[in-house]
Protein backbone atom coordinates (compact mmCIF):
# COMPACT_ATOMS: atom_id res chain seq x y z
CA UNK A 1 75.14 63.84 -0.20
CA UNK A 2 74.53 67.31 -0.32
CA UNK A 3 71.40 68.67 -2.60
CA UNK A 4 71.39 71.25 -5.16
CA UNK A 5 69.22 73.80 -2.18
CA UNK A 6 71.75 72.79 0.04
CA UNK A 7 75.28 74.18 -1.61
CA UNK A 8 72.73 77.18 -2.43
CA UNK A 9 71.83 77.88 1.17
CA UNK A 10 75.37 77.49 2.37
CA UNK A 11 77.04 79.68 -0.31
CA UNK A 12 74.11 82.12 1.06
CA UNK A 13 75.05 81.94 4.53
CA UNK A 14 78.85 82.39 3.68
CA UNK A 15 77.82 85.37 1.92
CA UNK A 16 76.17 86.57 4.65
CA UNK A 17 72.69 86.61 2.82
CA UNK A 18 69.22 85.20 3.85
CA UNK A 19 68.76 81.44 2.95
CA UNK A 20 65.65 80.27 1.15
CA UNK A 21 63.25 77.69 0.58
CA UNK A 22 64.07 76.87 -3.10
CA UNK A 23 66.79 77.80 -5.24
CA UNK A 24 64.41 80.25 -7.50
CA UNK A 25 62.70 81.94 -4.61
CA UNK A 26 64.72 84.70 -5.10
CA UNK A 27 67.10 86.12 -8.72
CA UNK A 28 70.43 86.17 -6.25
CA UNK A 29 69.57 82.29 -5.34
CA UNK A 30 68.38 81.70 -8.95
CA UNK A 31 71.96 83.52 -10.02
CA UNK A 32 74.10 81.26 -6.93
CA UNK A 33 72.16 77.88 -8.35
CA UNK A 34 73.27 78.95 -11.91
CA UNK A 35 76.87 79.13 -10.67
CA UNK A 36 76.85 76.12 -8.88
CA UNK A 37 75.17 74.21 -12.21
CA UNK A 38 78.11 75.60 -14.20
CA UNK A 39 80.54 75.09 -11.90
CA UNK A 40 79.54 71.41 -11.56
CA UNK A 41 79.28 71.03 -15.24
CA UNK A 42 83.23 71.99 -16.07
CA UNK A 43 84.49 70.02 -13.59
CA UNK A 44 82.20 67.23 -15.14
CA UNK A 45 83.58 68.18 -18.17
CA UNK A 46 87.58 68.44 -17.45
CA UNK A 47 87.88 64.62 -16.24
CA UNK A 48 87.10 61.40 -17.22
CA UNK A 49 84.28 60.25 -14.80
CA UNK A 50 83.91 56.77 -14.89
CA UNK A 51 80.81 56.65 -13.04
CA UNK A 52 79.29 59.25 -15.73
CA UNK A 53 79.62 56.88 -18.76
CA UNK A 54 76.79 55.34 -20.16
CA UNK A 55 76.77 52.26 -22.91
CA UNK A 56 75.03 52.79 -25.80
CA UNK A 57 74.97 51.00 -28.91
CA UNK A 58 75.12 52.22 -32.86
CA UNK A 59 74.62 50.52 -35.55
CA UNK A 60 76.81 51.60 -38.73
CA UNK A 61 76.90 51.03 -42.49
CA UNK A 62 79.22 51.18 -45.01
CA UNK A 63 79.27 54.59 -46.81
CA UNK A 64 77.54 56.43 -44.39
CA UNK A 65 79.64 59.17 -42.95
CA UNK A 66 77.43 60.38 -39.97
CA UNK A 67 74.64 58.80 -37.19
CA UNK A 68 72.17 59.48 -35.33
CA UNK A 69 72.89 58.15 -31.27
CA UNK A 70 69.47 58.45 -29.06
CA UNK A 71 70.11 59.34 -26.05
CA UNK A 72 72.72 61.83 -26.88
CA UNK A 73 73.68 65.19 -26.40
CA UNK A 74 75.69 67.98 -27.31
CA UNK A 75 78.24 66.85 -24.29
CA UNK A 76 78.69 63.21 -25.17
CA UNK A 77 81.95 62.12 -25.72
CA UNK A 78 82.83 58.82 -27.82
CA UNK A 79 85.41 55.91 -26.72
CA UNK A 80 86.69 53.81 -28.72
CA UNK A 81 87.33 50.56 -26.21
């Protein structure tokens, strides 16, 4: 599996640019590790990942129109199974 340096280093090389030792050693590999993190997260985000999906459980109550889920975030998405 290929690390986060890793797809850095080679999108370096392909750009014909000196590889480094950490993604932030340098604002160009800082800016390429951005790209790749945003890159990653819409194709996260366009499809239905299976392997992505984590159970969680809420407890309701009548009347109440909101709640609060721990572990969530602002990407969470809700099933109904």
């Amino acid at each position: 599996m290929a690390t986060w340096l890793s797809i850095v280093n080679r999108l370096q090389k392909r750009l014909r640019e000196t590889q480094t030792a950490a993604v932030t050693t340098t604002t160009y590999s800082t800016l390429l590790g951005e790209l790749v993190n945003l890159a990653k997260r819409e194709v996260e985000d366009h499809w239905d990942w299976h392997v992505l999906r984590t159970d969680l459980t809420a407890t309701t109550s009548s009347g109440t129109a909101t709640a609060n889920v721990a572990s969530s975030n602002e990407r969470c998405r809700f099933y109904d199974p």
